[in-house]
C-alpha atoms as a PDB file:
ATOM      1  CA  UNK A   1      20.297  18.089   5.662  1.00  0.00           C
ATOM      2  CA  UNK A   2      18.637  14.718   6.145  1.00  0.00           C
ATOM      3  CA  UNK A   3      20.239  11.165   4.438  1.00  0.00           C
ATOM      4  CA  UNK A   4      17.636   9.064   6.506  1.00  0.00           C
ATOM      5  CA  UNK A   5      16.457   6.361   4.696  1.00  0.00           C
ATOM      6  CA  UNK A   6      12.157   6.604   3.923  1.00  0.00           C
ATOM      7  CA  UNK A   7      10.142   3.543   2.819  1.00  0.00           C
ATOM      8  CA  UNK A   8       6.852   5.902   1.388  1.00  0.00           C
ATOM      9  CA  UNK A   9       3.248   3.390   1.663  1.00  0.00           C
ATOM     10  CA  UNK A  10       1.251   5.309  -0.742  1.00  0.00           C
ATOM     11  CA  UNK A  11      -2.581   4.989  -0.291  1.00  0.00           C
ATOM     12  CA  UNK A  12      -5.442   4.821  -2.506  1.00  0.00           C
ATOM     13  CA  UNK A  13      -5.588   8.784  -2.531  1.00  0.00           C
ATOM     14  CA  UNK A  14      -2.311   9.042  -4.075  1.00  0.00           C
ATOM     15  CA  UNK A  15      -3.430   7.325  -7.306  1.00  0.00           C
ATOM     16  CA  UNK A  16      -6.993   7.974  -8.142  1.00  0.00           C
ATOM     17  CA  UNK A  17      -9.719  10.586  -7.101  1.00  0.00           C
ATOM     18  CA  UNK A  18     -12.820  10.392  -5.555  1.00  0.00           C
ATOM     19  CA  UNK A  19     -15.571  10.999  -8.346  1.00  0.00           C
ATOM     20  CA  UNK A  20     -12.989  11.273 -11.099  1.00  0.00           C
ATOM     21  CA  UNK A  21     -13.348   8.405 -13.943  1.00  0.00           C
ATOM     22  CA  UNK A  22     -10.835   5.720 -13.413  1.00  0.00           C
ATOM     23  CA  UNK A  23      -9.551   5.975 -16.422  1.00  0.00           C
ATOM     24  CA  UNK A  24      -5.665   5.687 -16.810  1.00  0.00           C
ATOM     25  CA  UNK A  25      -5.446   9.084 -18.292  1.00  0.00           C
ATOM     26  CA  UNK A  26      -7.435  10.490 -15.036  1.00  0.00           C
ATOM     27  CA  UNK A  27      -4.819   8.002 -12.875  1.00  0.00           C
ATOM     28  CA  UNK A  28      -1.863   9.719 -14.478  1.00  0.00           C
ATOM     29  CA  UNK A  29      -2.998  13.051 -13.684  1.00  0.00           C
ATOM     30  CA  UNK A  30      -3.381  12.024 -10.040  1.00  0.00           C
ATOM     31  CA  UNK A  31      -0.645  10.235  -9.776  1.00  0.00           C
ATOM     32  CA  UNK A  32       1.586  13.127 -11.458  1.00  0.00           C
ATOM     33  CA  UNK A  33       0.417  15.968  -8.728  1.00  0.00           C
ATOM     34  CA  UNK A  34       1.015  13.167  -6.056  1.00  0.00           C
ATOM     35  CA  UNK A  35       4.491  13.117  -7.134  1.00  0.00           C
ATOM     36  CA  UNK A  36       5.160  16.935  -6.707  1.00  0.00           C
ATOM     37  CA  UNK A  37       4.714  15.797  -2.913  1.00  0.00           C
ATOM     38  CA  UNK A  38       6.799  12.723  -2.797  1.00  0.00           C
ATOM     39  CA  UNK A  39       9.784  14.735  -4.820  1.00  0.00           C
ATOM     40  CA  UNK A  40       9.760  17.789  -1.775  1.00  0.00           C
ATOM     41  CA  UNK A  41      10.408  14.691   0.254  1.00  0.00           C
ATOM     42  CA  UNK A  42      13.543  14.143  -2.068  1.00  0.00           C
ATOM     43  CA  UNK A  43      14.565  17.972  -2.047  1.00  0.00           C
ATOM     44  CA  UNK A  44      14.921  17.641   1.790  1.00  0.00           C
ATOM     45  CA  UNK A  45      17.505  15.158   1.346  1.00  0.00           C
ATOM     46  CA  UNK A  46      15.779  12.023   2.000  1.00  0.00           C
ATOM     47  CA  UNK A  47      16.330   8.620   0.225  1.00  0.00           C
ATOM     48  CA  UNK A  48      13.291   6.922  -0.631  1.00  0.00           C
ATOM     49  CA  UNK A  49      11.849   4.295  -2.353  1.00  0.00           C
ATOM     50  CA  UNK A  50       8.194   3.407  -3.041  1.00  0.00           C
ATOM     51  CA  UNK A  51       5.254   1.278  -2.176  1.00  0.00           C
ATOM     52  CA  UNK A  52       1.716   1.734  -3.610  1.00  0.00           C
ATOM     53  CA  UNK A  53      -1.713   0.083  -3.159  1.00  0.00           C
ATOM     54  CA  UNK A  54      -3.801  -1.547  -5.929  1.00  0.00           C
ATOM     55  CA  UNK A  55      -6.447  -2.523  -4.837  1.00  0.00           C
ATOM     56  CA  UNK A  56      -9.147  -0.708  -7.007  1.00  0.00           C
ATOM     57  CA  UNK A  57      -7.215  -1.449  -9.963  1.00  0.00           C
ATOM     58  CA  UNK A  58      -6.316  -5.053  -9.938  1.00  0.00           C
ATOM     59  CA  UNK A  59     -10.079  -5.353  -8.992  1.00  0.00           C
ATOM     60  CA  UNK A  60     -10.814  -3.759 -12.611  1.00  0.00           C
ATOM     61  CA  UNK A  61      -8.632  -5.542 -14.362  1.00  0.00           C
ATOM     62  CA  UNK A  62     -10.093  -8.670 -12.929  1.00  0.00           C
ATOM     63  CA  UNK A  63     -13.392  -7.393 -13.677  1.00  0.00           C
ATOM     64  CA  UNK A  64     -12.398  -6.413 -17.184  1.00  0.00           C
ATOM     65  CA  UNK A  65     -11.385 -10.265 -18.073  1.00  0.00           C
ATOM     66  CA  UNK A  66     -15.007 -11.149 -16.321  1.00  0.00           C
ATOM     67  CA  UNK A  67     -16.287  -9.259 -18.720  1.00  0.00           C
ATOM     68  CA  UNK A  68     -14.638  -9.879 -21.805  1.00  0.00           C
ATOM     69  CA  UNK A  69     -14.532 -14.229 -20.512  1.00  0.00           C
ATOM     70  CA  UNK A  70     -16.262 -15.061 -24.179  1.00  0.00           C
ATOM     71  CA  UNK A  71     -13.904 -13.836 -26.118  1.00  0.00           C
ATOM     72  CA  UNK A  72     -10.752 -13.896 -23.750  1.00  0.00           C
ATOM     73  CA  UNK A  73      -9.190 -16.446 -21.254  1.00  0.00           C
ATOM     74  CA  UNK A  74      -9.450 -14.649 -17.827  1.00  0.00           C
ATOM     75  CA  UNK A  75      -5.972 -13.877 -16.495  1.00  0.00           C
ATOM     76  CA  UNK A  76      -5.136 -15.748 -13.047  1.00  0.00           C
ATOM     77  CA  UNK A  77      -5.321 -13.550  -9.784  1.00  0.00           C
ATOM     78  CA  UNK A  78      -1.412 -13.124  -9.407  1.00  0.00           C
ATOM     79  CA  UNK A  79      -1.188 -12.317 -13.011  1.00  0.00           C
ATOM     80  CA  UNK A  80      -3.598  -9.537 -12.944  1.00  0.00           C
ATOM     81  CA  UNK A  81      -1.593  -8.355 -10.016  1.00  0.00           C
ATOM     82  CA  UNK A  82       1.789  -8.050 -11.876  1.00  0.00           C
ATOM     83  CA  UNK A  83      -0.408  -6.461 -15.091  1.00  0.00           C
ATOM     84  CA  UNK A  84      -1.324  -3.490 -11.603  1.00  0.00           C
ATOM     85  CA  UNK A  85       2.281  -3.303 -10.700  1.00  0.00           C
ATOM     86  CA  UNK A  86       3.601  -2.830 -14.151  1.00  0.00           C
ATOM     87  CA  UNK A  87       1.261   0.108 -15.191  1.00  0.00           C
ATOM     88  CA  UNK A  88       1.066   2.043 -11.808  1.00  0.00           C
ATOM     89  CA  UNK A  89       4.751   1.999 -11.780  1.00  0.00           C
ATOM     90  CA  UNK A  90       4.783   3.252 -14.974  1.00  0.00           C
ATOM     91  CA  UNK A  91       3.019   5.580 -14.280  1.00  0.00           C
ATOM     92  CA  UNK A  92       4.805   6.416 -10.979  1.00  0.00           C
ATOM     93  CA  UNK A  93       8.103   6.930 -13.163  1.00  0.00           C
ATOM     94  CA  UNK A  94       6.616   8.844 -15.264  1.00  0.00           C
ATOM     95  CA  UNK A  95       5.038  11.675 -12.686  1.00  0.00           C
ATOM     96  CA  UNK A  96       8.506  11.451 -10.442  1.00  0.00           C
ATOM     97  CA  UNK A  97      10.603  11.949 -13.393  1.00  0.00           C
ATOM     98  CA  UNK A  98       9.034  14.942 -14.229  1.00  0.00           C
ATOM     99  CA  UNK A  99       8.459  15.928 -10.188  1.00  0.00           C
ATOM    100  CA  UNK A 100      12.107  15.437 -10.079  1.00  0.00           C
ATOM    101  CA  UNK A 101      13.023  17.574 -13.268  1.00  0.00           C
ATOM    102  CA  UNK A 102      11.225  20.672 -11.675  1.00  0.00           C
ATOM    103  CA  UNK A 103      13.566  20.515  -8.698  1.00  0.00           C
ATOM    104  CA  UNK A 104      16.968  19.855 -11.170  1.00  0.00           C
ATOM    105  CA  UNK A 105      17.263  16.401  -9.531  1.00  0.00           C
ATOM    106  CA  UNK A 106      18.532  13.614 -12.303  1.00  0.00           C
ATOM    107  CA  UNK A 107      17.852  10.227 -10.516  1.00  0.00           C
ATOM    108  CA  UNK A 108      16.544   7.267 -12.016  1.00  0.00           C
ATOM    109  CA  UNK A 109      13.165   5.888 -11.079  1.00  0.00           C
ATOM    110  CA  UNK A 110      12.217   2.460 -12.252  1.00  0.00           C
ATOM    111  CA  UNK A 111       9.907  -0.265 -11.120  1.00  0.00           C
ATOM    112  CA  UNK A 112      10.747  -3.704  -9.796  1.00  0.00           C
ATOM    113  CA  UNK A 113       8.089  -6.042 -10.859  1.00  0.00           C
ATOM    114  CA  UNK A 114       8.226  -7.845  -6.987  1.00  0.00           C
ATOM    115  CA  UNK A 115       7.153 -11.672  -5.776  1.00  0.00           C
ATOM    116  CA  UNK A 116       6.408 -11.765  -2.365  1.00  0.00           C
ATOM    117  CA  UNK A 117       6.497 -15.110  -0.376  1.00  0.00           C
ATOM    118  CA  UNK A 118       3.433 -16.194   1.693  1.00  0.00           C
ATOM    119  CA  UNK A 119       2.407 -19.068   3.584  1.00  0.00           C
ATOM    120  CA  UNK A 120       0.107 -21.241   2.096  1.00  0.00           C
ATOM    121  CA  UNK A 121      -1.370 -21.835   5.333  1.00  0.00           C
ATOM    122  CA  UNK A 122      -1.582 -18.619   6.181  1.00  0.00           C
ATOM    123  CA  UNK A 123      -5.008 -18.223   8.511  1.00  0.00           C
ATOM    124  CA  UNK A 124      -5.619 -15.193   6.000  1.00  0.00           C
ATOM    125  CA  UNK A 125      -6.668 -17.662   3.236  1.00  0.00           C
ATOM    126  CA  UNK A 126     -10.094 -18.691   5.500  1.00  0.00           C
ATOM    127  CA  UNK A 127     -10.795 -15.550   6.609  1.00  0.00           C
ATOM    128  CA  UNK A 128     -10.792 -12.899   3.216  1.00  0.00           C
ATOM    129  CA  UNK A 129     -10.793  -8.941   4.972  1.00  0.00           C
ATOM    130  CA  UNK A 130      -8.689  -7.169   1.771  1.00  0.00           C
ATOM    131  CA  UNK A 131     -10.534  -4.967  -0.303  1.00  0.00           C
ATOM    132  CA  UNK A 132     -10.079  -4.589  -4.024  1.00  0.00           C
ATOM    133  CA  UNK A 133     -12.422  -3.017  -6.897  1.00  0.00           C
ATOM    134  CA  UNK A 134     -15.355  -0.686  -6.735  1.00  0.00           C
ATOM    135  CA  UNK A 135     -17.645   0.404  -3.885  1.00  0.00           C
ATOM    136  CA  UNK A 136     -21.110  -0.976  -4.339  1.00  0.00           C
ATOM    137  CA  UNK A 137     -24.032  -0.304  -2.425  1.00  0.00           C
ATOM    138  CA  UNK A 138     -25.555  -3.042   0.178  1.00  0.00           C
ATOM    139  CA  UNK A 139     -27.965  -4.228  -2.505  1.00  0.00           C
ATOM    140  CA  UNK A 140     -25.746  -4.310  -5.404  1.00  0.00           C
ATOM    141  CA  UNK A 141     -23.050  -5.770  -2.787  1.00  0.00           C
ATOM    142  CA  UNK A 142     -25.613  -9.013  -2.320  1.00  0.00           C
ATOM    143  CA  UNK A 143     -26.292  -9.253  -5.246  1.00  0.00           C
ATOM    144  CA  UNK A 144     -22.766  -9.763  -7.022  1.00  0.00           C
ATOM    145  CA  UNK A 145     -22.251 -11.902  -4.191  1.00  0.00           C
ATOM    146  CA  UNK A 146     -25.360 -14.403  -5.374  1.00  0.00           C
ATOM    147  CA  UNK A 147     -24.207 -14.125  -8.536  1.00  0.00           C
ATOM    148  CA  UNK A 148     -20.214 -14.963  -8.401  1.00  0.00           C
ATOM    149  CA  UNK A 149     -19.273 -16.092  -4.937  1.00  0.00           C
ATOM    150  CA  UNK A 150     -17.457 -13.667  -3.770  1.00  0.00           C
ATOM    151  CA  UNK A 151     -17.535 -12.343  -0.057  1.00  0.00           C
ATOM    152  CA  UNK A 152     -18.033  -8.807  -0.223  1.00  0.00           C
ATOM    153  CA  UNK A 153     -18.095  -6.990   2.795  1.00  0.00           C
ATOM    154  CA  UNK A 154     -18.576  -3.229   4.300  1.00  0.00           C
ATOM    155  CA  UNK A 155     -15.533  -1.646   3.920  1.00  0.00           C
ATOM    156  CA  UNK A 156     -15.425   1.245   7.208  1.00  0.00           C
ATOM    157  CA  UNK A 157     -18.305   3.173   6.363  1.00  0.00           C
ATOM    158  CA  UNK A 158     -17.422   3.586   2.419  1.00  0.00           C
ATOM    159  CA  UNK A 159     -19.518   1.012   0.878  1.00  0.00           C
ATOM    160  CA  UNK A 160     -19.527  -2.435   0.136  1.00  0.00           C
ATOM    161  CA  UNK A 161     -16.660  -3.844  -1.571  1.00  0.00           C
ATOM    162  CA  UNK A 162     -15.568  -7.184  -3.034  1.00  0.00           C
ATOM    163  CA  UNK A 163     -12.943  -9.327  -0.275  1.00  0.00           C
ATOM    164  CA  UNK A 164     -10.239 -11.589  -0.890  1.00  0.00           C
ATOM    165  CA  UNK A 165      -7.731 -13.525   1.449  1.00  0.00           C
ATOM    166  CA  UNK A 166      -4.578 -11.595   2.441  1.00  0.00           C
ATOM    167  CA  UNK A 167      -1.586 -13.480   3.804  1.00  0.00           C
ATOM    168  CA  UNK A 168       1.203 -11.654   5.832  1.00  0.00           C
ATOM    169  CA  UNK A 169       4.368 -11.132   3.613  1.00  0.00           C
ATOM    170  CA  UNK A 170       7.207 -13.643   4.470  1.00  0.00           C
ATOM    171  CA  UNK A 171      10.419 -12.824   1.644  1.00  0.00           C
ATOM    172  CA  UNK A 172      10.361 -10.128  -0.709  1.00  0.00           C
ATOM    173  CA  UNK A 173      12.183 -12.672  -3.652  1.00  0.00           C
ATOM    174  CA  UNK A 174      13.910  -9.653  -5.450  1.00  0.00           C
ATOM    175  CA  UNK A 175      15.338  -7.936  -2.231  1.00  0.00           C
ATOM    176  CA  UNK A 176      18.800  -7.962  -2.947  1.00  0.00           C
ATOM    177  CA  UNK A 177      18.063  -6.270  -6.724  1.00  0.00           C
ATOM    178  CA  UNK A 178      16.072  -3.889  -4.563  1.00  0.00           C
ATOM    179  CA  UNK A 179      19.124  -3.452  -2.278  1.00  0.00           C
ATOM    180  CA  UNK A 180      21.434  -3.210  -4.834  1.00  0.00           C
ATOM    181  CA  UNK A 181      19.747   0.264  -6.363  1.00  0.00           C
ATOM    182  CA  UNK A 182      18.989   1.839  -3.509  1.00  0.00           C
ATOM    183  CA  UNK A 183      20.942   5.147  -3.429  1.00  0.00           C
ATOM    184  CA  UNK A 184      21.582   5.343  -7.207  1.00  0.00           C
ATOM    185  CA  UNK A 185      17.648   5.175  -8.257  1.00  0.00           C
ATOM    186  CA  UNK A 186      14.004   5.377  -6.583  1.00  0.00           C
ATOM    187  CA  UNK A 187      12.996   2.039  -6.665  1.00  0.00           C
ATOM    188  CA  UNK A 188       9.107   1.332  -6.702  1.00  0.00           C
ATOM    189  CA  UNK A 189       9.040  -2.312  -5.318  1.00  0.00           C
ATOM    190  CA  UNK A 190       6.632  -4.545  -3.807  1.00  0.00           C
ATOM    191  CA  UNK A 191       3.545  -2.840  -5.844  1.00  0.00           C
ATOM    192  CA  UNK A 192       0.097  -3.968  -4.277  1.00  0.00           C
ATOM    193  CA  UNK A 193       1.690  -6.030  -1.568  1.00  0.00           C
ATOM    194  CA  UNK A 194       3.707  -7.928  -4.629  1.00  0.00           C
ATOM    195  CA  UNK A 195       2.850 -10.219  -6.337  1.00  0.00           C
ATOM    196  CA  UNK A 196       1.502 -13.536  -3.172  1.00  0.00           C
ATOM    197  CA  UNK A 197       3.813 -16.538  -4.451  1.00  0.00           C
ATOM    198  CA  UNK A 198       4.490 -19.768  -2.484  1.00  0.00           C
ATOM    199  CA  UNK A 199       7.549 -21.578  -2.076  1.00  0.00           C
ATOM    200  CA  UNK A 200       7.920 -25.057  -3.157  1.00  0.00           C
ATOM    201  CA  UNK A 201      10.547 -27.672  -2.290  1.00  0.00           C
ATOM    202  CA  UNK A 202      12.130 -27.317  -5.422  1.00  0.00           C
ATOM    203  CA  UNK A 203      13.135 -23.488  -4.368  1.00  0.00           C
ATOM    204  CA  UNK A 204      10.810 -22.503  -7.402  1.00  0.00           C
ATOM    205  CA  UNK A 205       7.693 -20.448  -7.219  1.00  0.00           C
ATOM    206  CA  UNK A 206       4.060 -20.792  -7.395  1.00  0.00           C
ATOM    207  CA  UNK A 207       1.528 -17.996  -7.850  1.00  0.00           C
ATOM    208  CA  UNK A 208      -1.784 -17.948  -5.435  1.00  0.00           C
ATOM    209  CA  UNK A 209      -4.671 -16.707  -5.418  1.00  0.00           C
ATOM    210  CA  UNK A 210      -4.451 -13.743  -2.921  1.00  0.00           C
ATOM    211  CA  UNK A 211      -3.626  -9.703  -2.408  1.00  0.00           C
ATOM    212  CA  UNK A 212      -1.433  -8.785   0.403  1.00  0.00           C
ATOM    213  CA  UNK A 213      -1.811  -5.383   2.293  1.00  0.00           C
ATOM    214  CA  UNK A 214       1.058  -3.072   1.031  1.00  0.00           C
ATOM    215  CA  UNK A 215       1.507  -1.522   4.785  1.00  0.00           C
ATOM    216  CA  UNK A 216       2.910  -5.152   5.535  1.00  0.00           C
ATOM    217  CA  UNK A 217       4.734  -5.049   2.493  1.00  0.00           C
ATOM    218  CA  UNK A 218       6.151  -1.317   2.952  1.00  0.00           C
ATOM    219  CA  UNK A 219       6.808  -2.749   6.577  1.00  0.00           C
ATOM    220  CA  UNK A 220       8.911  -5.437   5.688  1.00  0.00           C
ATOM    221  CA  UNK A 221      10.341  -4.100   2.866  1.00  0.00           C
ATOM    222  CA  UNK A 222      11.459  -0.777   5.303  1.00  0.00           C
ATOM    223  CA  UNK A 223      13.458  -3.227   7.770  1.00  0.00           C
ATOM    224  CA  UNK A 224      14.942  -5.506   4.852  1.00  0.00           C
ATOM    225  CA  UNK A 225      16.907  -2.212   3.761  1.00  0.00           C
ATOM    226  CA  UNK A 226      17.573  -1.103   7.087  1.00  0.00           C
ATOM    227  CA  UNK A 227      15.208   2.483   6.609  1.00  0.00           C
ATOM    228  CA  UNK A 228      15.195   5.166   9.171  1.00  0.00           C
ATOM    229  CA  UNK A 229      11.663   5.561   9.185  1.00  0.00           C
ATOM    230  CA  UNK A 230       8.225   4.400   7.286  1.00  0.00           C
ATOM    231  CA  UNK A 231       6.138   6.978   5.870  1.00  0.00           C
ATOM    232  CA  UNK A 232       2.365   5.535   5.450  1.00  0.00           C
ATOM    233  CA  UNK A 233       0.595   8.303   3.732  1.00  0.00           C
ATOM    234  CA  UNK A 234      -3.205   7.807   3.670  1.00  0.00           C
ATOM    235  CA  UNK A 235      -6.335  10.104   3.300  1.00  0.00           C
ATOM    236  CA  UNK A 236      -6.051  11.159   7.042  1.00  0.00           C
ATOM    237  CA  UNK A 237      -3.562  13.393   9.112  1.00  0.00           C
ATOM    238  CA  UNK A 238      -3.736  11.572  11.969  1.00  0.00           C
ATOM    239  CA  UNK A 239      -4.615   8.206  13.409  1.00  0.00           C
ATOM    240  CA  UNK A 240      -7.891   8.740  15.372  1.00  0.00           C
ATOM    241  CA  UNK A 241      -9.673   6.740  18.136  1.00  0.00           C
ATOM    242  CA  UNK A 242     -13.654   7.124  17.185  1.00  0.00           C
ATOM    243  CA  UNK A 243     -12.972   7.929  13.829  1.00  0.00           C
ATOM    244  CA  UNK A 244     -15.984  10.441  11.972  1.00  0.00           C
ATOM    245  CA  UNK A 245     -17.404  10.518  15.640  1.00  0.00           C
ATOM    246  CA  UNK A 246     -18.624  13.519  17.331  1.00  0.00           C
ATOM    247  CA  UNK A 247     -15.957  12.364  20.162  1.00  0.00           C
ATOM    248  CA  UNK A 248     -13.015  12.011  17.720  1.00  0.00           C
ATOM    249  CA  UNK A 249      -9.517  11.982  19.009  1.00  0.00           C
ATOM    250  CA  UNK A 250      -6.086  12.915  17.197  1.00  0.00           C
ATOM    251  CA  UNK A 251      -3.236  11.107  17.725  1.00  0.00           C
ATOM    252  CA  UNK A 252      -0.025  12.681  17.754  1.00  0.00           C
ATOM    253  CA  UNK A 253       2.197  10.072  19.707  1.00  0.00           C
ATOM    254  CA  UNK A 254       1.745   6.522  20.438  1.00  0.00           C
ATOM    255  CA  UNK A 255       4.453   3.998  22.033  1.00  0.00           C
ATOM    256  CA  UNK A 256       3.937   0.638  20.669  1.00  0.00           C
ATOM    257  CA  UNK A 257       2.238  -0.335  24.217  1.00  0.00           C
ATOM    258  CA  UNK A 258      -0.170   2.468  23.615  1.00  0.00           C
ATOM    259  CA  UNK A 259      -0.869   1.451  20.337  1.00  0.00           C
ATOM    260  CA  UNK A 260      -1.299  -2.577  20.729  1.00  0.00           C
ATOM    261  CA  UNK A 261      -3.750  -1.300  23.425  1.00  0.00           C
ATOM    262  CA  UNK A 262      -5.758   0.748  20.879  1.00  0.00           C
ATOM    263  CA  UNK A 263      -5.904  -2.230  18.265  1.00  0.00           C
ATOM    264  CA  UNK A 264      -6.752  -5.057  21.221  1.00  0.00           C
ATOM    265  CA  UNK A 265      -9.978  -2.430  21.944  1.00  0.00           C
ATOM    266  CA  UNK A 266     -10.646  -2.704  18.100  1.00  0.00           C
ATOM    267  CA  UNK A 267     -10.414   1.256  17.536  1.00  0.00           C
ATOM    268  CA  UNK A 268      -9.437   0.839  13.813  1.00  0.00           C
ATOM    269  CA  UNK A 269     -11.389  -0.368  10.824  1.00  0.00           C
ATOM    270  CA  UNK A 270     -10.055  -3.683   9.234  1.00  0.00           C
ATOM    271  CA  UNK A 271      -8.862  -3.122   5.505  1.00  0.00           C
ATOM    272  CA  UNK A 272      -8.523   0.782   7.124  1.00  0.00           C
ATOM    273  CA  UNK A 273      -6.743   1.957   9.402  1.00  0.00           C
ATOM    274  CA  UNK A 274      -6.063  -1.426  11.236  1.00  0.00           C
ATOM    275  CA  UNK A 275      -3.465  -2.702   8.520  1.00  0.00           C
ATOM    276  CA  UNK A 276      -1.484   0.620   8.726  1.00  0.00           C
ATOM    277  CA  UNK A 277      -1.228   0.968  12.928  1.00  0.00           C
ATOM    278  CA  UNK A 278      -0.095  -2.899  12.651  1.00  0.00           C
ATOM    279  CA  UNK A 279       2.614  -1.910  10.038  1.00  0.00           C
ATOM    280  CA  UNK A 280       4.032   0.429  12.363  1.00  0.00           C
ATOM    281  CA  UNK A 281       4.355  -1.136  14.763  1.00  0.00           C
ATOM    282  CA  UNK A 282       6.054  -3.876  13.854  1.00  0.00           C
ATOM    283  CA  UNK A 283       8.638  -0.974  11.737  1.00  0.00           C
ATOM    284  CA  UNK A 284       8.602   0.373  15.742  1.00  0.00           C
ATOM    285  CA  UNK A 285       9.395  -3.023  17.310  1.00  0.00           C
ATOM    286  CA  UNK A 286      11.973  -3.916  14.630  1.00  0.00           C
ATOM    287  CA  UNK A 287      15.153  -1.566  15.779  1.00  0.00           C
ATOM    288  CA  UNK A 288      16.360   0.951  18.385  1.00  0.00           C
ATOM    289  CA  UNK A 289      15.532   4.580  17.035  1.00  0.00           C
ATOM    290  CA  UNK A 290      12.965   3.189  14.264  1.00  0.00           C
ATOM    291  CA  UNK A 291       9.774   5.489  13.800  1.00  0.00           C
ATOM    292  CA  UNK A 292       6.527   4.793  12.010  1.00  0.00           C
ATOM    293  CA  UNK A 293       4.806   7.626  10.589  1.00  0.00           C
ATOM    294  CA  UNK A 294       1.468   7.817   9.439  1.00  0.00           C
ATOM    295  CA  UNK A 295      -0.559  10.874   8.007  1.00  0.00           C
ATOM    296  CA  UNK A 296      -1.480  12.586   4.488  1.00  0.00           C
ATOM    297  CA  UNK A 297      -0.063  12.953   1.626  1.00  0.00           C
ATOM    298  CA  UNK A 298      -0.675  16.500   1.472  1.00  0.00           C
ATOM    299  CA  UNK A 299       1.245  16.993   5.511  1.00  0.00           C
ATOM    300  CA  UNK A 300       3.588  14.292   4.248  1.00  0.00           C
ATOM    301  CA  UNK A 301       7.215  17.221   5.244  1.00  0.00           C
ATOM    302  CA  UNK A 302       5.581  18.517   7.962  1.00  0.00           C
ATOM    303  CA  UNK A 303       4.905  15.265   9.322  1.00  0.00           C
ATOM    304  CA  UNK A 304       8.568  14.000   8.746  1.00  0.00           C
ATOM    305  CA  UNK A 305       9.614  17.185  10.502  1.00  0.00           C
ATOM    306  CA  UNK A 306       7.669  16.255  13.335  1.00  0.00           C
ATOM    307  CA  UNK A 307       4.808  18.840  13.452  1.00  0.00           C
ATOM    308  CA  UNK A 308       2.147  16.831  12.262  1.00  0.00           C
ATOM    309  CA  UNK A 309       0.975  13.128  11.742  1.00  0.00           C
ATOM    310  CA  UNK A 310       0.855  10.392  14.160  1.00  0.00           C
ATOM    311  CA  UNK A 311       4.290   8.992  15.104  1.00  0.00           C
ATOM    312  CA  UNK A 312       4.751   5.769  16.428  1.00  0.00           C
ATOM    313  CA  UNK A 313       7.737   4.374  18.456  1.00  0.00           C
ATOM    314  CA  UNK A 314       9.125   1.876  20.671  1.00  0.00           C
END
């Protein structure tokens, strides 16, 4: 049986449902069933820990202090951030501890509220491609964008979507707590990309205005503990070249050559598919014998056994 060591990027599919309300109560019921997958991952002997996306739900709760501004100071951009981490890994411990009780496995599962370091002059910060809150149509999308000044953007054929800057991930600030529990708990860590935080001087940290991409995070978080592999599950079972296209085409293996190729011919969708082929191949590049995996939750064993998914490798 396997000990490998699995970083798990879970996508936007893994927490909330397409025409479902997104409620919390419909969230937990999503996120509960997604857990049934992630714990067969455990039952096969893997060690994991987590990563999830928040995009759509820091966008509400930043919406939900727009709202309620009258009677309520709006909450800075890297608070509302920790306020996503904190409830979606709630919720995560909640649906693997009771994933984990149907298979008679008593581990721990707790979240790490997570700062990650970015550079304030990242380029990110004057170009904004990360998508967070609700899909609007392109009226409504020009529209909000009149009304608040926000750059809002199509987001790969979904809809139009609200953008903000997102850095690249320099030091997760809690990595050696992380380290620490790994093996005696499933740590979910670096929630949303963690929490963007400069570095002053001082060695103290400052809070900016920013989300960054969770496949970076999962990425870096995956080599700072030395993982086998990274597991990015998305909506998808394989990366594709002409994605939705009558001349679609399934990946099943890419070297990293193959796959910087792909990305320099601009094959995948920015705040798509782009951010998760990047991920892996830096996890690729990073150490002999290190694989990137990317495919759906649903496939999520059959891709780790090889017989599905796109796998990515040096």
């Amino acid at each position: 049986m396997s000990k490998e060591k699995i970083v798990i990027a879970l996508g936007g599919n893994a927490l909330q449902t397409a025409g479902m309300p997104p409620t919390a109560e419909c969230q937990l019921e999503v996120v509960k069933k997604t857990c049934e997958y992630i714990a067969k991952i455990v039952e096969n002997d893997y060690q994991i820990a987590l990563v999830h996306g928040n995009g759509p739900q820091v966008g509400r709760i930043l919406l939900a202090f727009e709202t309620a501004k009258d009677v309520t100071p709006p909450m800075p951009f890297d608070v509302c951030g920790a306020m996503s981490q904190g409830y979606i890994g709630y919720h995560l411990q909640q649906g693997m501890h009771q994933a984990l009780m149907k298979i008679n496995r008593d581990i721990s599962v707790l979240t790490v509220v997570t700062q990650m370091v970015v550079d304030k002059n990242d380029p990110g910060f004057n170009n904004p491609t990360k998508p967070i809150g609700p899909f609007y149509s392109e009226e409504e999308a020009k529209k909000i964008a009149e009304e608040k000044n926000y750059v809002m953007k199509e987001d790969a054929g979904r809809g139009w979507r609200r953008v903000v800057a997102s850095p690249i991930p320099q030091k997760i600030v809690e990595i050696d707590t992380i380290k620490s529990l790994w093996g005696s708990a499933i740590v979910v860590s670096s929630g949303g990309g963690g929490i963007p935080v400069i570095e002053n001087e001082d060695g103290t940290y400052e809070g900016i205005e920013a989300v960054i991409d969770k496949d970076y995070a999962a990425e870096l978080l995956a080599e700072q503990v030395e993982a086998d592999k990274l597991l990015i599950l998305t909506e998808v079972e394989k990366v594709s070249l002409n994605y939705n296209k009558p001349d679609q085409v399934d990946l099943d293996k890419l070297t990293v050559a193959e796959a910087e190729r792909y990305i320099a011919e601009n094959h995948f969708a920015p705040g798509s598919m782009l951010p998760k082929v990047k991920a892996a191949v830096k996890f690729a590049k990073s150490g002999e014998g290190k694989t990137a995996v990317i495919t759906s939750l649903y496939k999520a064993i059959e891709a780790l056994e090889g017989k599905t998914g796109t796998h990515i490798t040096a």
